[in-house]
Protein backbone atom coordinates (compact mmCIF):
# COMPACT_ATOMS: atom_id res chain seq x y z
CA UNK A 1 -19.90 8.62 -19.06
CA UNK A 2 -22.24 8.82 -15.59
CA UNK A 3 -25.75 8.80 -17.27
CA UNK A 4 -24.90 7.55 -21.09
CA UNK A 5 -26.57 4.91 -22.74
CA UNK A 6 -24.59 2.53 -24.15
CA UNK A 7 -24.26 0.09 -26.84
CA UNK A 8 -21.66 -3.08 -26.48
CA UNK A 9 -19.12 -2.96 -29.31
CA UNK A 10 -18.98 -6.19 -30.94
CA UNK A 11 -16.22 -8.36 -32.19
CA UNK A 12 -13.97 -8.57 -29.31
CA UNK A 13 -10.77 -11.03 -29.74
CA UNK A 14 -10.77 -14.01 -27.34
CA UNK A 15 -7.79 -16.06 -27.75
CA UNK A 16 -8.21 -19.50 -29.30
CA UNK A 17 -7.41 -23.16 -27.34
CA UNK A 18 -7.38 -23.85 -24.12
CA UNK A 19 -6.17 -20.87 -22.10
CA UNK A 20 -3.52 -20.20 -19.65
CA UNK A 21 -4.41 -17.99 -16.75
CA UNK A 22 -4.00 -14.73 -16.21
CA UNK A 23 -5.20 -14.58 -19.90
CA UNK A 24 -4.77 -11.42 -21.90
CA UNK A 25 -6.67 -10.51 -24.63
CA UNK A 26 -5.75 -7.92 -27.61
CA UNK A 27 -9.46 -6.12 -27.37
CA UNK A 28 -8.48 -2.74 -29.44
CA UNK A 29 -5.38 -3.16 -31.59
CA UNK A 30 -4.68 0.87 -31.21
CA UNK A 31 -4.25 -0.31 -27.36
CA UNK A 32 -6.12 -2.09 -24.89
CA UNK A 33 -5.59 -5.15 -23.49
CA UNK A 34 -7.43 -6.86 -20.88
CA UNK A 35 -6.06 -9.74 -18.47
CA UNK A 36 -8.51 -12.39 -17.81
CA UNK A 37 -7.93 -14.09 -14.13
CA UNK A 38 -9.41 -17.26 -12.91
CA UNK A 39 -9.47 -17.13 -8.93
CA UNK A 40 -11.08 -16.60 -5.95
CA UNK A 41 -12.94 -14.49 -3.59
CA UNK A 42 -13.47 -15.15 0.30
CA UNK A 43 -16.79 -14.63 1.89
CA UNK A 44 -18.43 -15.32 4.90
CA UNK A 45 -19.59 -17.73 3.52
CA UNK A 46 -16.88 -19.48 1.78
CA UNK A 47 -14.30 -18.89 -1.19
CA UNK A 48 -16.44 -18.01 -4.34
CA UNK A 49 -15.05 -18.60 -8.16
CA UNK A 50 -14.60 -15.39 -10.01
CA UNK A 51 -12.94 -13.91 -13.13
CA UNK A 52 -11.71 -10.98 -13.00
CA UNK A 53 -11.03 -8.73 -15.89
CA UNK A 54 -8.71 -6.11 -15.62
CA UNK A 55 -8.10 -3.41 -18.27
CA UNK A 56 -4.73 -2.29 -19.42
CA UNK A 57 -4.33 1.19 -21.60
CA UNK A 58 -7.37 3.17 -20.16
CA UNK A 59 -4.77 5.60 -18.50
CA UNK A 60 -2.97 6.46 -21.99
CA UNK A 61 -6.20 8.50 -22.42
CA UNK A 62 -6.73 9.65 -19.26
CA UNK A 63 -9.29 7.11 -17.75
CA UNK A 64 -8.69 4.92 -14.82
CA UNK A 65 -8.38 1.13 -15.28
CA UNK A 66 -11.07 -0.52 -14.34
CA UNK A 67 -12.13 -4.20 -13.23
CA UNK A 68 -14.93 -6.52 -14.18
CA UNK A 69 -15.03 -9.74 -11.62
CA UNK A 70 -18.16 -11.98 -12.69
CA UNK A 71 -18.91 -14.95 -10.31
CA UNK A 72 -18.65 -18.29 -11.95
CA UNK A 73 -21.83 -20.62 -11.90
CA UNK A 74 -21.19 -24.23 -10.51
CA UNK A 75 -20.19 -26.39 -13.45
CA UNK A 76 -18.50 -23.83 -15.52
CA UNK A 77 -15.12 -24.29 -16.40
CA UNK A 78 -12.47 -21.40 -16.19
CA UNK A 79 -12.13 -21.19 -19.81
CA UNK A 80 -15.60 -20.56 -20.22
CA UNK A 81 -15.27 -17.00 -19.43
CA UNK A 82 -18.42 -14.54 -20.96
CA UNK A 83 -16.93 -12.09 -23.90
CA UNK A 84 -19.32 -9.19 -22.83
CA UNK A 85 -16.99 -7.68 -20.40
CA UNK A 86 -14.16 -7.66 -22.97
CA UNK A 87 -16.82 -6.03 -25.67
CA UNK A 88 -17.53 -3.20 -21.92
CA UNK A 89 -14.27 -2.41 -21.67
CA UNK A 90 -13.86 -1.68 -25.29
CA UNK A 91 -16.45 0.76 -25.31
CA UNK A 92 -15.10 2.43 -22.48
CA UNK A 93 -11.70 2.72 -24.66
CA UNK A 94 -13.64 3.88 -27.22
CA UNK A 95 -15.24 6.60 -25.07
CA UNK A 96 -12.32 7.48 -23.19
CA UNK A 97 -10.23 8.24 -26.57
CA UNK A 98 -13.43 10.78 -27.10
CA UNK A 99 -12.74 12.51 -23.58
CA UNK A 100 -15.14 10.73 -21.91
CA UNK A 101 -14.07 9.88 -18.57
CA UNK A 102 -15.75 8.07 -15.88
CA UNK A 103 -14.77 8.36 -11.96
CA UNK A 104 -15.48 6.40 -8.92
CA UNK A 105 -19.09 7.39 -7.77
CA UNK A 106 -19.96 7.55 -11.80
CA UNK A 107 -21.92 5.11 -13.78
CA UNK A 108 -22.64 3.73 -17.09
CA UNK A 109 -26.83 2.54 -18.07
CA UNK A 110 -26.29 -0.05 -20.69
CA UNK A 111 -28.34 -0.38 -23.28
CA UNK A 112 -31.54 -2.85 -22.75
CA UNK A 113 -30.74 -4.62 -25.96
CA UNK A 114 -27.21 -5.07 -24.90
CA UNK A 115 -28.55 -8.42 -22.55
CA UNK A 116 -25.15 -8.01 -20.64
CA UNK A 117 -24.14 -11.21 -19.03
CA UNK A 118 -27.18 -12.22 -20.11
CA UNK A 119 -29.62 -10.44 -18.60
CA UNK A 120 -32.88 -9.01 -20.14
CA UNK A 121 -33.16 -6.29 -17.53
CA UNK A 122 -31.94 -2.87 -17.99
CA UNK A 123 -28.32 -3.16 -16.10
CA UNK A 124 -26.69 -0.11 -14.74
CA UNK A 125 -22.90 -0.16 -13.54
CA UNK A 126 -21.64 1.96 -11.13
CA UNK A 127 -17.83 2.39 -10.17
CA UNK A 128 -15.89 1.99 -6.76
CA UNK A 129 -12.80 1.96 -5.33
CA UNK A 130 -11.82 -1.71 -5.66
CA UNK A 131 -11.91 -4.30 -2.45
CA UNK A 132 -8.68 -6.74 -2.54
CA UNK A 133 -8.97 -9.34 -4.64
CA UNK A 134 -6.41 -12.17 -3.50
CA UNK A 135 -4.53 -13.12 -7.01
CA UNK A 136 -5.25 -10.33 -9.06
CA UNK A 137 -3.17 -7.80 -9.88
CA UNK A 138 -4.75 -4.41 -10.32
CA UNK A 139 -2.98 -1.55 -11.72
CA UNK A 140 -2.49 1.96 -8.81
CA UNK A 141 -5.84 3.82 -9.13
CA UNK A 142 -8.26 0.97 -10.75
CA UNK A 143 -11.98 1.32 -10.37
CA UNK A 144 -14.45 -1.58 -9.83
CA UNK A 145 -17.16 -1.53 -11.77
CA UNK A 146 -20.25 -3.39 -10.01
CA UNK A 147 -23.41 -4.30 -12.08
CA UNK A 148 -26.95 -2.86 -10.65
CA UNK A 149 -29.96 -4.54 -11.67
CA UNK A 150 -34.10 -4.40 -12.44
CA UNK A 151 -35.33 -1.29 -10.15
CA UNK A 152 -31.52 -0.90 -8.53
CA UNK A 153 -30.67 1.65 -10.89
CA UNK A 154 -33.72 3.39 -10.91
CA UNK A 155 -33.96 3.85 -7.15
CA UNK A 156 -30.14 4.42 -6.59
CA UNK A 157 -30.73 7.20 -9.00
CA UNK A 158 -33.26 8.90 -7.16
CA UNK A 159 -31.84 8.17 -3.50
CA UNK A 160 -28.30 7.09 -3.88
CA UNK A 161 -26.20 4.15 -4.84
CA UNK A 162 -24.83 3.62 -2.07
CA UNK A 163 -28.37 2.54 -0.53
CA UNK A 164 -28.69 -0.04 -3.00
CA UNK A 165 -24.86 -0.87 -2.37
CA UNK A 166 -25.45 -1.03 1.28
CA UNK A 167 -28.53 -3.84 0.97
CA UNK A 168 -26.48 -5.84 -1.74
CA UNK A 169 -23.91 -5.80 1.00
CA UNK A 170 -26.79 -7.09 3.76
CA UNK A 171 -28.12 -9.24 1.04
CA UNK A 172 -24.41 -11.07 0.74
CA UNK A 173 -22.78 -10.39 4.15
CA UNK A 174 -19.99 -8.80 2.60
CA UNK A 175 -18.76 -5.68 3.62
CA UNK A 176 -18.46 -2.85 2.35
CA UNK A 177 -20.57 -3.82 -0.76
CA UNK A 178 -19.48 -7.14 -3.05
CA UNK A 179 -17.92 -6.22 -6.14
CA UNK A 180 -18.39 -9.01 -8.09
CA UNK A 181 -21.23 -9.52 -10.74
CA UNK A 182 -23.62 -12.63 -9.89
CA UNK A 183 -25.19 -12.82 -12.76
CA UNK A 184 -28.06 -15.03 -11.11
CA UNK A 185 -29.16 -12.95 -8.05
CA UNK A 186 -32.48 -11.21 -8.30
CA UNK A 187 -32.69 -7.60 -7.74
CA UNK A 188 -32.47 -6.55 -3.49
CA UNK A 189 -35.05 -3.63 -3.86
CA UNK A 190 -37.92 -2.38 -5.49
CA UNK A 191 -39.09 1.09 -6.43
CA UNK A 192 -42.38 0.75 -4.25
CA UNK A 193 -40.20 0.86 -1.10
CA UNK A 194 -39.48 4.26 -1.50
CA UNK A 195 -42.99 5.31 -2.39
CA UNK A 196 -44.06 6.88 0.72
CA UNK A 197 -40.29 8.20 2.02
CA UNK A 198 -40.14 11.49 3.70
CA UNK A 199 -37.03 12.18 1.05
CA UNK A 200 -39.25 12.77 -1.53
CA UNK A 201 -40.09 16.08 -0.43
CA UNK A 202 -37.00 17.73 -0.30
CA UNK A 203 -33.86 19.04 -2.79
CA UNK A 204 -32.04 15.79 -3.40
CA UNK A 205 -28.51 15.62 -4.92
CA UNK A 206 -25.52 12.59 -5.76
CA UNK A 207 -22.41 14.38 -4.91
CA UNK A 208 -19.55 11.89 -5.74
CA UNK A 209 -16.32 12.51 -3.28
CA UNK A 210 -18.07 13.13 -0.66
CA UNK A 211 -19.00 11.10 2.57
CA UNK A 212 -20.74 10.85 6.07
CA UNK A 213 -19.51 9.30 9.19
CA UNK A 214 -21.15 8.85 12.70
CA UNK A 215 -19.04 8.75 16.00
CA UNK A 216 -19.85 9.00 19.21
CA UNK A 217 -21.93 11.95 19.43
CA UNK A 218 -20.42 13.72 16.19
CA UNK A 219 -21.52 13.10 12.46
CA UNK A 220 -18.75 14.38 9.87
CA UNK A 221 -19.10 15.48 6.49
CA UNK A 222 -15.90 15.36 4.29
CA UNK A 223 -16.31 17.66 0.98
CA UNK A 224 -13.00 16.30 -1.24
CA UNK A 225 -11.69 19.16 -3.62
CA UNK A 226 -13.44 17.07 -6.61
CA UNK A 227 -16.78 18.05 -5.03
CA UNK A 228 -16.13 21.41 -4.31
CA UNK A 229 -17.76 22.48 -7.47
CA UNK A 230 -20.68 20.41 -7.34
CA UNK A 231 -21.58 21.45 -3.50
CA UNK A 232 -21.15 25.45 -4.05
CA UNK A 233 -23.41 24.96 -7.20
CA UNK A 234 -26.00 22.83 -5.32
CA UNK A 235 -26.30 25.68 -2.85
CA UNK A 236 -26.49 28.27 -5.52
CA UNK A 237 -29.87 26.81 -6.68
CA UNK A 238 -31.18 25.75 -3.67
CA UNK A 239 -34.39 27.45 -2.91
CA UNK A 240 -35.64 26.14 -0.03
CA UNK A 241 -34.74 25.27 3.82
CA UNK A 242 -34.08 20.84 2.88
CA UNK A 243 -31.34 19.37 1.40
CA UNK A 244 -30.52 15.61 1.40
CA UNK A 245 -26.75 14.84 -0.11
CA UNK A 246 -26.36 11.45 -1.29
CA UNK A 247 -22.98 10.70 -0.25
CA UNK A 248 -19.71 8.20 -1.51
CA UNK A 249 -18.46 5.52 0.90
CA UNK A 250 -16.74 6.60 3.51
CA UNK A 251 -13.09 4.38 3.50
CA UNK A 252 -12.28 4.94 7.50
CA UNK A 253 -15.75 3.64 8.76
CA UNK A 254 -16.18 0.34 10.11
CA UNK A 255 -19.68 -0.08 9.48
CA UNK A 256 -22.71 0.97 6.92
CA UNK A 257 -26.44 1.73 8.33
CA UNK A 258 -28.63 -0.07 5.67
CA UNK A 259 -32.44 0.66 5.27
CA UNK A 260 -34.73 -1.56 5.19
CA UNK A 261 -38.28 -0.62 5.08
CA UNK A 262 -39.92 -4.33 6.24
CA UNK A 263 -37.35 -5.19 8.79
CA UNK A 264 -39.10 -2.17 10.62
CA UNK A 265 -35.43 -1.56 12.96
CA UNK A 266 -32.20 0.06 12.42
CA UNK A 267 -30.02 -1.88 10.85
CA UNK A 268 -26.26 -1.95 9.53
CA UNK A 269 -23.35 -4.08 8.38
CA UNK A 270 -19.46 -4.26 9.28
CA UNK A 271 -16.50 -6.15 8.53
CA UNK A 272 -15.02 -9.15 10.78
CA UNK A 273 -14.11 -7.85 14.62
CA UNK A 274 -15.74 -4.16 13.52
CA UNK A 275 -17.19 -2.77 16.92
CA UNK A 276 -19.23 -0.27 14.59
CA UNK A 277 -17.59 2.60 16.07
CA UNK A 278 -17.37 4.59 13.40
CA UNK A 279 -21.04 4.17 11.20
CA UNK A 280 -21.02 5.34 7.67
CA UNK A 281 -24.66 6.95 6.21
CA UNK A 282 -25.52 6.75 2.40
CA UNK A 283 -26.67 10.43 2.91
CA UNK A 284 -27.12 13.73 5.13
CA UNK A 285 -29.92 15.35 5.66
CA UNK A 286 -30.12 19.22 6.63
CA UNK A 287 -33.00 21.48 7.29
CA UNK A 288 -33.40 24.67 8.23
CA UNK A 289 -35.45 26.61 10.15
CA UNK A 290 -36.45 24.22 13.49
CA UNK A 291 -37.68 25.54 17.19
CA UNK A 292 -35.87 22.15 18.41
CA UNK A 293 -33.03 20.75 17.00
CA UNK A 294 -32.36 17.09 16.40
CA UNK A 295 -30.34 14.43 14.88
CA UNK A 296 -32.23 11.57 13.55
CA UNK A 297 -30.76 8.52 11.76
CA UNK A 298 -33.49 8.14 9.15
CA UNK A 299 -33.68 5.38 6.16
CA UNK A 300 -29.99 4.79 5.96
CA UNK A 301 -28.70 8.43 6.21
CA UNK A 302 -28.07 11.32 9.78
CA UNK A 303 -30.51 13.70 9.49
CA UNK A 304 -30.13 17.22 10.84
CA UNK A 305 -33.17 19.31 11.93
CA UNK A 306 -31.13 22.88 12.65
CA UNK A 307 -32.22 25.86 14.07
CA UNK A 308 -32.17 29.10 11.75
CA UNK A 309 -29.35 30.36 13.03
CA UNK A 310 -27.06 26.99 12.93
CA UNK A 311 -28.71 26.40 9.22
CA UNK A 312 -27.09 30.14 7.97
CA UNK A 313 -23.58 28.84 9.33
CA UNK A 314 -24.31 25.18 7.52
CA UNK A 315 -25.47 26.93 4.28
CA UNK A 316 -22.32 29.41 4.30
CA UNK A 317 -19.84 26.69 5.11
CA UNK A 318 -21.10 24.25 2.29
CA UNK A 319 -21.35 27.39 -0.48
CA UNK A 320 -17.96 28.72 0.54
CA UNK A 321 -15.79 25.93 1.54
CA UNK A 322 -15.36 26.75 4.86
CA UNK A 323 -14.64 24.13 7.91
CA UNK A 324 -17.61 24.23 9.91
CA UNK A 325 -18.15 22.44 14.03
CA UNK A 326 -21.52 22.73 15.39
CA UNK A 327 -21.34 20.61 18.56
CA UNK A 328 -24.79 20.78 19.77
CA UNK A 329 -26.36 21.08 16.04
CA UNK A 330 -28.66 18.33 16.70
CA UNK A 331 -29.21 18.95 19.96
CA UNK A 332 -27.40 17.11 22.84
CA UNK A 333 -25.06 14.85 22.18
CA UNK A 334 -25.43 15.14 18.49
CA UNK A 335 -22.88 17.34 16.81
CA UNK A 336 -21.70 18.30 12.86
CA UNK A 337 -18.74 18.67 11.87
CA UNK A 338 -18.05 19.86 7.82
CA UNK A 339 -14.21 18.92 6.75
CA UNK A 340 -12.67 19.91 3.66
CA UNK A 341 -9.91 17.32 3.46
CA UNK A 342 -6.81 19.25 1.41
CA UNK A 343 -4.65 17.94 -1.43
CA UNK A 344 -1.73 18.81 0.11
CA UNK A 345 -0.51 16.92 3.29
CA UNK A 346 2.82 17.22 5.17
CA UNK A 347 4.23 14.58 7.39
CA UNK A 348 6.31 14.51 10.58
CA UNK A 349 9.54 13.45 8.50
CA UNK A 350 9.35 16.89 6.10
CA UNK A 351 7.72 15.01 2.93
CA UNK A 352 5.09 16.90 1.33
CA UNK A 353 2.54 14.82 -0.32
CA UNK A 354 -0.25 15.88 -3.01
CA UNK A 355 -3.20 14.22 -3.45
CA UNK A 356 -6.39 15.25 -5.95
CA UNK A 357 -8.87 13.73 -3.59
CA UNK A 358 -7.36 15.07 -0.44
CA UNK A 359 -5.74 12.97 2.65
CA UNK A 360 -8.39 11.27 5.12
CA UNK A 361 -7.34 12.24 8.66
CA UNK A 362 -9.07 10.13 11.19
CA UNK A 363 -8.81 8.34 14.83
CA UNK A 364 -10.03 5.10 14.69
CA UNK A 365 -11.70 3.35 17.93
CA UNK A 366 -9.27 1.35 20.53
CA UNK A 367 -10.65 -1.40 19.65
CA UNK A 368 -10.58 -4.13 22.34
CA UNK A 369 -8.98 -3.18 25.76
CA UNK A 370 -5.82 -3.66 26.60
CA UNK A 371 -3.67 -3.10 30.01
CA UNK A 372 -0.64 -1.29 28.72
CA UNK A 373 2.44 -0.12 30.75
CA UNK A 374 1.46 3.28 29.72
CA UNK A 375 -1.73 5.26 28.10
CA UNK A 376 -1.04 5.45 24.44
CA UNK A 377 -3.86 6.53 22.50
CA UNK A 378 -4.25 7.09 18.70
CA UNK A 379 -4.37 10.86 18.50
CA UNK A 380 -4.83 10.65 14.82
CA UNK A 381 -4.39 8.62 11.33
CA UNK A 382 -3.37 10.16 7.84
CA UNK A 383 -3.39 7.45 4.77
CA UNK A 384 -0.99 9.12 2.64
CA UNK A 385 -1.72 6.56 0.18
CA UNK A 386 -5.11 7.17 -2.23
CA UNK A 387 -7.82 4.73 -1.36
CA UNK A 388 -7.69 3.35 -5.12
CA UNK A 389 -3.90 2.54 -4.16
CA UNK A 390 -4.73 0.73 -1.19
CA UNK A 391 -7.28 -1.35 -2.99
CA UNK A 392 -5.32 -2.45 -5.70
CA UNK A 393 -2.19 -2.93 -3.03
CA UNK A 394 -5.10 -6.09 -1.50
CA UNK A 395 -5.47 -4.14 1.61
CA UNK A 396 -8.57 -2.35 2.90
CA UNK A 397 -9.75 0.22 5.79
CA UNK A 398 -10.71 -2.56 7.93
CA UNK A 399 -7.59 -4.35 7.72
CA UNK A 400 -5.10 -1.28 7.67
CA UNK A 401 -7.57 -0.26 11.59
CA UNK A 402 -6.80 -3.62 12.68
CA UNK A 403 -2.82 -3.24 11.99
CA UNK A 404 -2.79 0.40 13.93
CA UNK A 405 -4.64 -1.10 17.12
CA UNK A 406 -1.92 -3.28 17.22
CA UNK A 407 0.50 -1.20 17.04
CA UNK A 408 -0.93 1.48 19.49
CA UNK A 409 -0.87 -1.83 21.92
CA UNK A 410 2.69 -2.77 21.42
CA UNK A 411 3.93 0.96 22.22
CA UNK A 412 1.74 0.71 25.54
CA UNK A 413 3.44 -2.37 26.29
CA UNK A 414 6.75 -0.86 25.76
CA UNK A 415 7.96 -0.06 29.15
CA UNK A 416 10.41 2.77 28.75
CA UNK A 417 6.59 5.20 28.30
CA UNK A 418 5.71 4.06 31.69
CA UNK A 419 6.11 7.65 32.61
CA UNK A 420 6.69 9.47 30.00
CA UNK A 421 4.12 12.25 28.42
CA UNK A 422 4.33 13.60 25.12
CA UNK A 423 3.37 12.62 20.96
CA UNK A 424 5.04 10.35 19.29
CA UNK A 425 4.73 10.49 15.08
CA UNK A 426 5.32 6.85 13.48
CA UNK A 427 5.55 6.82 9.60
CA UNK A 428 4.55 3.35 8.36
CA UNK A 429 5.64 2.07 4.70
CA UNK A 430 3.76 -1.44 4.05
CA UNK A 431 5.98 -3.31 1.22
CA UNK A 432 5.84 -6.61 -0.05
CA UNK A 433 8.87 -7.91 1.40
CA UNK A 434 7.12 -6.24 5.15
CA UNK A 435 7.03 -3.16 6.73
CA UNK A 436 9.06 -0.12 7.60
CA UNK A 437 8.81 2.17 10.94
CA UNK A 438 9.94 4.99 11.12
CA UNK A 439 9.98 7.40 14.40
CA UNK A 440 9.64 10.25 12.49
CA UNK A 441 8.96 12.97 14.87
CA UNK A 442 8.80 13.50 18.95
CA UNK A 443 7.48 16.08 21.40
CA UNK A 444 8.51 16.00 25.17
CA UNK A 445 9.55 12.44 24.67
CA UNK A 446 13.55 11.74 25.23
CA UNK A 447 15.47 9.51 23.45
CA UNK A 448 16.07 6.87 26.35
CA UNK A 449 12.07 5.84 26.73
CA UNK A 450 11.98 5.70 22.93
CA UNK A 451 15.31 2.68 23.25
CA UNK A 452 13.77 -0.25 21.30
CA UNK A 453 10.45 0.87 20.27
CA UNK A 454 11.22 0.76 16.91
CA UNK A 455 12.15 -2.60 16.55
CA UNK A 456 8.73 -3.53 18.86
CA UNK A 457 6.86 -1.82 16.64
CA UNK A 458 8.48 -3.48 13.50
CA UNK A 459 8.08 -6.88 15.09
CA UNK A 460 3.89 -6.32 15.16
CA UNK A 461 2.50 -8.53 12.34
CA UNK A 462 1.91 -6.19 9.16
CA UNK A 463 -1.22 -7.32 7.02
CA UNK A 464 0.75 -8.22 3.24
CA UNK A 465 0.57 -5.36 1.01
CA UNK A 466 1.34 -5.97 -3.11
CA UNK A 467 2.34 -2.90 -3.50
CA UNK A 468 3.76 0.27 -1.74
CA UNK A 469 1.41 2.04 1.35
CA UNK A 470 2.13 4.24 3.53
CA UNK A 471 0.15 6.24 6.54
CA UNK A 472 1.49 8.09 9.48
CA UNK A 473 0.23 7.13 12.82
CA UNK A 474 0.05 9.96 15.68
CA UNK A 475 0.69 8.43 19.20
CA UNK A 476 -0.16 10.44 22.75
CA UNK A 477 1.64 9.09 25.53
CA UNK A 478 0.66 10.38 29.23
CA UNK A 479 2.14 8.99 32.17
CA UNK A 480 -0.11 6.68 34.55
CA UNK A 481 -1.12 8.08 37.84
């Protein structure tokens, strides 16, 4: 559906009286529902009314379930919910039942005479991996669908969504992006900002499942297998030595540059207690060709000025799949690295796990400093649960970084590692009823400075998951001079 125009169907049921909520409405009688929830949202700012509308029988045909959540104005009352996202989500059904499918990085341009929510500008919505909504239940794998607005659309179009995402998330101090429809707020660009931007004069592409991170000195591209395609074509066609890639979100970063052409200064936005260690762009820039190599963060993106030789190894690796480290690619200090996360994963305890949009592998930052009995760092994360899993399970990157710090800090407080040296591999099972540790695997670490680690670890406070998630968490122990 990315790129159709579309037309509201009409005549959606709402059920009559006063309602009880969560609400569910019969929208298409060959099968979708959709539950209506009155709740709401916590900003910075303070809790926010929403309703939230969540589909149920997109996935008989193959499409994802998605959720609407519209911010209620001051006076209205919960039953005075708007129909047009019940009249959406029966077009989608309608479109899905024809094989067309939308994903998270797609969108849908509705039509001008549509007036959704009551708007008279042209409103696009894009779709994204959902943020937890506290009382609302969201079915495994639901998309978010978050309404753009006057030139939003138009720009994100030419120089990705996630730029526009990134300012709505400035705009509203909520991070990574909000994903609830105000339908009040005036647009947070215009088209003339991007009027004299250097982008404009090179190949530009949207390549959903992908996404760029920044840390330390080492910017990392991660290529998902449902990008694969897209990237090997884009290279195919490319005809010249530039090439910006608009990039997804980036779930293990714990901040977002944002670009703002007036503020005149770099600028970005993180979650509570983020020490912006790990800085996602909304694109990466490569070109070819350069005497001096450099790494520049321009607009809101890491761009790469690579010499010929380091641009042949770029272009091969992107065109044939292959893993790619350049440590010195932008000169000092500024590496790339090109990942192809895999859809198959195995863990320490012998479970092999599959997963379309591959397993994100990543070491997050110590966070604040701590004076444990011995080292232990995080030698490396892997969420074995999808990112659209974790959403609907109410948990998020930020809050799932803040659990492993503390975790990594309990095992350096446990005293039987004062000496020893070795990995330790923790699987971790968030439930509703709490969590589960597991010490799933050791190397060079004996039994007798492992006695009572496990119940330490279970005792750290576990952030409440609705729904099953699990990750394994790689610990390096070495003894203390």
């Amino acid at each position: 559906m990315s790129g159709l125009l579309m037309a509201l169907v009409l005549g959606a049921g709402v059920a009559p009286g006063p309602p009880t909520f969560p609400l569910t409405v019969k929208v298409a009688p060959a099968g979708l529902a959709v539950r209506i929830f009155d709740h709401t949202v916590p900003t910075r700012d303070g809790d926010i009314r929403c309703w939230s509308y969540v589909s149920q029988g997109l996935m008989a045909h193959g499409q994802r379930e998605i959720v609407l959540t519209v911010r209620q104005r001051k006076g209205e009352n919960a039953a005075d919910y708007p129909t047009d996202p019940l009249k959406f989500l029966g077009t989608v059904f309608e479109l899905a039942k024809a094989g067309q499918l939308v994903e998270e990085g797609g969108r849908s341009e509705l039509a001008p005479q549509s007036h959704f929510l009551g708007r008279a500008e042209d409103t696009t919505l894009v779709y994204l991996e959902p943020s937890p909504l506290p009382g609302v239940d969201l079915p495994p794998g639901t998309l978010a669908a978050v309404a753009l607005v006057g030139d939003e659309a138009a720009l994100g179009a030419q120089f990705g969504y996630w730029r526009v995402l990134a300012r709505l998330a400035s705009a509203t101090r909520q991070y990574p992006t909000p994903t609830w429809i105000d339908r009040d707020r005036p647009p947070v660009v215009a088209l003339s900002e991007v009027a004299e931007s250097p982008l404009r004069l090179m190949s530009r592409v949207h390549v959903p499942g992908t996404s760029v991170v920044k840390e330390g000195g080492m910017v990392t591209l991660r290529i998902r297998p449902r990008a694969r395609k897209e990237v090997a074509e884009t290279m195919a066609r490319l005809h010249q030595d530039a090439l910006v890639m608009f990039t997804g979100f980036d779930a293990t970063a714990n901040a977002m540059l944002v670009w703002r052409p007036q503020a005149g200064r770099l600028e970005a936005v993180s979650p509570d207690g983020s020490d912006g260690s790990r800085v996602a762009g909304t694109f990466i820039g490569l070109v070819g060709g350069i005497k001096e190599p450099a790494m520049r963060i321009m607009e809101s993106g890491f761009t790469f000025l690579l010499s010929a030789a380091d641009w042949a190894q770029v272009k091969d690796a992107l065109a044939n799949a292959k893993p790619l480290q350049l440590p010195s690619a932008g000169g000092a200090g500024a590496g790339l690295s090109i990942e192809w996360p895999t859809g198959t994963y195995t863990s320490a305890d012998g479970r092999t796990w599959q997963a379309a949009g591959g397993f994100d592998l990543f070491k997050p930052s110590a966070g604040a400093s701590h004076a444990p009995a011995a080292p232990v760092d995080i030698e490396r994360i892997v969420l074995l649960t999808p990112d659209a899993a974790i959403g609907s399970a109410g948990l998020d990157a930020a809050m799932l970084a803040r659990y492993t710090r503390a975790l990594n800090e309990a095992a350096g407080r446990h005293g039987g590692l004062a000496k020893a040296s070795g990995l330790l591999a923790v699987m971790v099972t968030l439930r509703p009823g709490g969590p589960e540790i597991v010490l799933a695997a050791r190397e060079g670490l004996a039994e007798p400075a492992l006695a009572g680690l496990q119940k330490e670890l279970a005792a750290v406070e576990a952030p409440k998951a609705r729904a099953e998630v699990i990750f394994e968490l790689l610990l390096r122990v070495t003894p203390r001079p």
